[in-house]
N, C-alpha and C. Protein backbone atom coordinates (compact mmCIF):
# COMPACT_ATOMS: atom_id res chain seq x y z
N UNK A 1 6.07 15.22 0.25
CA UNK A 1 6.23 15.24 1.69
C UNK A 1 7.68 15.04 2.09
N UNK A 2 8.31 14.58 1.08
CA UNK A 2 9.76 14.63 1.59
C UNK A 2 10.36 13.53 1.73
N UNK A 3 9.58 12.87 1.21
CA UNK A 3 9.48 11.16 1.69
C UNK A 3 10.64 10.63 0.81
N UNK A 4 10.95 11.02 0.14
CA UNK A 4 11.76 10.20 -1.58
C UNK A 4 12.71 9.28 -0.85
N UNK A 5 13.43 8.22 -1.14
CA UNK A 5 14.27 8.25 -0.76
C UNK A 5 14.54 7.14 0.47
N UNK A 6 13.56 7.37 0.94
CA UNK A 6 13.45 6.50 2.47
C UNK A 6 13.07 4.95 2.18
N UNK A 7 13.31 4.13 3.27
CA UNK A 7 13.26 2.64 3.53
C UNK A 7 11.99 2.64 3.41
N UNK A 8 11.47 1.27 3.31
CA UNK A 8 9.74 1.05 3.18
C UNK A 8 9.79 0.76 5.09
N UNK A 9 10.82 0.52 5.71
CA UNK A 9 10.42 0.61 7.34
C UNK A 9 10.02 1.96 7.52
N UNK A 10 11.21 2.85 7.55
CA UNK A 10 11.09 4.38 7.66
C UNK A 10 9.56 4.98 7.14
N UNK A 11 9.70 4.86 5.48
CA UNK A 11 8.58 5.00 5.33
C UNK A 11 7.06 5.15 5.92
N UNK A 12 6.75 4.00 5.96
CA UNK A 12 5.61 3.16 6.91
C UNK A 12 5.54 3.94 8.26
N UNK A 13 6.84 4.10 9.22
CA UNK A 13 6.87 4.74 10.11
C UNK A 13 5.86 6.26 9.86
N UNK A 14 6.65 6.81 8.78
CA UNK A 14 5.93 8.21 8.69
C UNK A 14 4.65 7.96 8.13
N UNK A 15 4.19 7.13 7.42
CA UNK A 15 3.10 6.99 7.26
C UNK A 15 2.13 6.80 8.16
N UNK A 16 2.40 5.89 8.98
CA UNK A 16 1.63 5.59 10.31
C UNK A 16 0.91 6.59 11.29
N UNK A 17 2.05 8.00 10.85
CA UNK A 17 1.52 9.22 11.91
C UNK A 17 0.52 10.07 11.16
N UNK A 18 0.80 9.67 10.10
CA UNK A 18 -0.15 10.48 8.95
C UNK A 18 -1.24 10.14 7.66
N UNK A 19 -1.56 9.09 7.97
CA UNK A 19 -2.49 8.19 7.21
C UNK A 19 -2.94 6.91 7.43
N UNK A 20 -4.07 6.81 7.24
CA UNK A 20 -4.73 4.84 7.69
C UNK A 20 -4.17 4.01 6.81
N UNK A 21 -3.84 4.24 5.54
CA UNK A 21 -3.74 3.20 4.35
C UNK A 21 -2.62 4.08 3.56
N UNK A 22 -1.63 2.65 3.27
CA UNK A 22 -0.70 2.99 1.98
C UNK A 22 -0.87 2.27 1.00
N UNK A 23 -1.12 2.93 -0.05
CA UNK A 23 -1.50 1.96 -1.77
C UNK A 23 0.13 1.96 -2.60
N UNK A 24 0.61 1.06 -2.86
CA UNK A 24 1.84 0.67 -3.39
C UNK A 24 1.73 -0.25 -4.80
N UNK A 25 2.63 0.12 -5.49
CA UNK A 25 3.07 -0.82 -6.28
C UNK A 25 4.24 -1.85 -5.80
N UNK A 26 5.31 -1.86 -4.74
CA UNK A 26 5.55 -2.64 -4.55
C UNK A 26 5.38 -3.93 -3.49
N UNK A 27 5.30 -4.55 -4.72
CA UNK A 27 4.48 -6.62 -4.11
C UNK A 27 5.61 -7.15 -2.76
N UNK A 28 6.71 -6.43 -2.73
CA UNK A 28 7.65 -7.37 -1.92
C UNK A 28 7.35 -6.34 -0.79
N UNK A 29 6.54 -5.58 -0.33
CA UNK A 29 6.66 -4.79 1.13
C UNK A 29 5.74 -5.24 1.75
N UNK A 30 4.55 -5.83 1.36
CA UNK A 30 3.71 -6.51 2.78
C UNK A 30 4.59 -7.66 2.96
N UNK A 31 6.02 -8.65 2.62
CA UNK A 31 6.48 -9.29 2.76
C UNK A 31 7.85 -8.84 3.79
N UNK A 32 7.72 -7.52 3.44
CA UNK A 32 9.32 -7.37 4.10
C UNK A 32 9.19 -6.69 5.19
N UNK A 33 8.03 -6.09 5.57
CA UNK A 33 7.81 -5.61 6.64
C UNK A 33 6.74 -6.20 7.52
N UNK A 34 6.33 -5.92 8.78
CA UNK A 34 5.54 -6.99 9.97
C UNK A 34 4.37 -6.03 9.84
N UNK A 35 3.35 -6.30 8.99
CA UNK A 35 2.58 -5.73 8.54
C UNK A 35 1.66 -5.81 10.10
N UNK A 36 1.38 -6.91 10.82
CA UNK A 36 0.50 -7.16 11.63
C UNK A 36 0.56 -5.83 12.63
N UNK A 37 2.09 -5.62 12.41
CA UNK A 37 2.16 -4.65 14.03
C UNK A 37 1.90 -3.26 13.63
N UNK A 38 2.16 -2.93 12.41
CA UNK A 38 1.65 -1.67 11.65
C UNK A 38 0.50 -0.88 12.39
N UNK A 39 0.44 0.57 12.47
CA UNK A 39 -1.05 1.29 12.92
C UNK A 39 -1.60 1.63 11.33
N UNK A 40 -1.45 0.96 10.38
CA UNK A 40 -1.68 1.70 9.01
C UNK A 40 -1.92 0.19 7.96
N UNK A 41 -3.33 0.16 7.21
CA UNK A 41 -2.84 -0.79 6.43
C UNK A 41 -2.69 -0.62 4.89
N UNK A 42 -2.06 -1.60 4.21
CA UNK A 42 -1.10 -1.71 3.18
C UNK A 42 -2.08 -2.03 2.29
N UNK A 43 -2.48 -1.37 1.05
CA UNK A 43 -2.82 -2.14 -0.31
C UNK A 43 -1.66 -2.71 -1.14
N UNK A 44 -1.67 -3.20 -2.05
CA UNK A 44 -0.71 -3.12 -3.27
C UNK A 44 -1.50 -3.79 -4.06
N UNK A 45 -0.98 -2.69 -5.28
CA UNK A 45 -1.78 -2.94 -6.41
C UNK A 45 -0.69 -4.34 -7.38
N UNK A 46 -1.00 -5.45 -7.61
CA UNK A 46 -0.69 -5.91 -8.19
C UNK A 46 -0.62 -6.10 -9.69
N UNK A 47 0.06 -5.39 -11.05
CA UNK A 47 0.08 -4.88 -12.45
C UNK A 47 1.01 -5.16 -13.03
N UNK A 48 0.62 -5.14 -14.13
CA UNK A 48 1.69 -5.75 -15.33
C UNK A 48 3.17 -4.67 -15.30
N UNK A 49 2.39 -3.66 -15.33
CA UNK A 49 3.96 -2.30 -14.52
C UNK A 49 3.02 -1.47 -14.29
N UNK A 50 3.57 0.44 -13.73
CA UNK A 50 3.58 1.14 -12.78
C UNK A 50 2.96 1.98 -14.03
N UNK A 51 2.38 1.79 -15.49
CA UNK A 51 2.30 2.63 -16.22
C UNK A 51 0.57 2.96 -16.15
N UNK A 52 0.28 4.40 -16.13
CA UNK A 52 -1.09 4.41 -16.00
C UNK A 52 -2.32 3.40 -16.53
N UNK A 53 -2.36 2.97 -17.81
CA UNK A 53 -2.91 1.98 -18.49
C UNK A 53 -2.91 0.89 -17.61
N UNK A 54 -2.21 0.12 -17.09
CA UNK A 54 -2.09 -0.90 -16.40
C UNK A 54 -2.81 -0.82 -14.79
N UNK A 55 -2.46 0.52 -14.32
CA UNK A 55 -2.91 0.63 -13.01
C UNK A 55 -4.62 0.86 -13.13
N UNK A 56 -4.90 1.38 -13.85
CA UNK A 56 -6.16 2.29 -13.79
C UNK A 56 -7.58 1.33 -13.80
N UNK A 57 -6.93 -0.44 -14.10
CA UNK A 57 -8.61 -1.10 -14.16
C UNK A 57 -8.50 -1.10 -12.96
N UNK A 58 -7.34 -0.85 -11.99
CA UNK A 58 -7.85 -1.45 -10.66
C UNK A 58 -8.53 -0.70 -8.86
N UNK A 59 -8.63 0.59 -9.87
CA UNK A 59 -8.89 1.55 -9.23
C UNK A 59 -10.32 1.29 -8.64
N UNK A 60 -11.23 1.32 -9.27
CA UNK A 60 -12.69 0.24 -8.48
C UNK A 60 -12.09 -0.04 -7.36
N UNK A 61 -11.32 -1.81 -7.35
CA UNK A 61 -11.44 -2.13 -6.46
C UNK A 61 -10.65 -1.76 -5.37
N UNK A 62 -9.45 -1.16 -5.60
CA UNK A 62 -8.95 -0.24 -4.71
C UNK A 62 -9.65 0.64 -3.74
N UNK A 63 -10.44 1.50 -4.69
CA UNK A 63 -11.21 2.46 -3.51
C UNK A 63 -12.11 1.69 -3.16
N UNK A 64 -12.67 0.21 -3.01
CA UNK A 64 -13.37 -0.59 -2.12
C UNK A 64 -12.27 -1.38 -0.93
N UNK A 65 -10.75 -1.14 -1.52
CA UNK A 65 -10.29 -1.95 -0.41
C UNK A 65 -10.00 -1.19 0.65
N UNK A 66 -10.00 0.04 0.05
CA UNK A 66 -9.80 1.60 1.06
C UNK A 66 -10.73 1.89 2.17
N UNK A 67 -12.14 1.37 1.69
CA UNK A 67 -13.13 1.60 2.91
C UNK A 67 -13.48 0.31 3.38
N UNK A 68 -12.42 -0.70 2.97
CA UNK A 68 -12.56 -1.65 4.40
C UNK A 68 -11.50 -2.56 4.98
N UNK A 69 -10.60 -2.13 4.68
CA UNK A 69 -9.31 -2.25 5.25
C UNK A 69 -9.34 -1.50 7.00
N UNK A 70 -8.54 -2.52 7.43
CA UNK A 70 -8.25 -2.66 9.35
C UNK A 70 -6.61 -2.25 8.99
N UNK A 71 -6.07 -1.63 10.12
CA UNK A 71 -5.04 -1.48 10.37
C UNK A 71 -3.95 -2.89 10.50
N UNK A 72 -2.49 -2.80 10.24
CA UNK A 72 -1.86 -4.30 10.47
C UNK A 72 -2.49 -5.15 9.55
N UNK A 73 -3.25 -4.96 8.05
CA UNK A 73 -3.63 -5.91 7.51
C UNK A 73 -3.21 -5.50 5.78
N UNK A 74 -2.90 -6.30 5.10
CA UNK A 74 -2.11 -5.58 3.91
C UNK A 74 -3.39 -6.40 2.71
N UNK A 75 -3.93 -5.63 1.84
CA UNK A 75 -4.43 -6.35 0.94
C UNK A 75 -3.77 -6.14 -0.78
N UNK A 76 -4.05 -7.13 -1.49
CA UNK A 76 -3.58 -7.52 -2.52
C UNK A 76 -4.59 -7.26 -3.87
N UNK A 77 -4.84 -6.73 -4.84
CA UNK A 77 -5.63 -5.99 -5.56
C UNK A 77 -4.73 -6.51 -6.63
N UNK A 78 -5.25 -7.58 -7.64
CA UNK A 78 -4.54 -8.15 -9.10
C UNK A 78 -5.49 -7.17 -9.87
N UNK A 79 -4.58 -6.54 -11.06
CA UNK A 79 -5.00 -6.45 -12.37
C UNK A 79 -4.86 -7.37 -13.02
């Protein structure tokens, strides 16, 4: 989408016009941004790193945090 590159504010911004939920690997953006005021809410997957093996037990509960996640609310998903 063109996205590369951009701030996790910016980001988020474009996200907001174009999706309910962003799934992330990074742990420090429901911290650095005002998640509350967001129209979009935040997963992050919390993992040992970004390498498929690591991400993939947490996919379950991911696509459960996907269908019940509220906007302005960031959830946290440990592997």
């Amino acid at each position: 989408m063109g996205w590369s590159g951009m701030s996790n504010g910016d980001l988020l911004t474009a996200v907001e016009s174009n999706f309910d939920v962003v799934v992330t690997l990074d742990s420090n953006m429901q911290y650095q941004q005002h998640v509350e005021s967001l129209n979009v809410a935040i997963i992050v997957i919390a993992s040992r790193s970004n390498r498929l093996e690591d991400v993939e037990p947490a996919m379950t509960e991911v696509n459960e945090a996907v269908r019940n996640v509220r906007p302005g609310t960031a959830t946290r998903v440990v592997v």
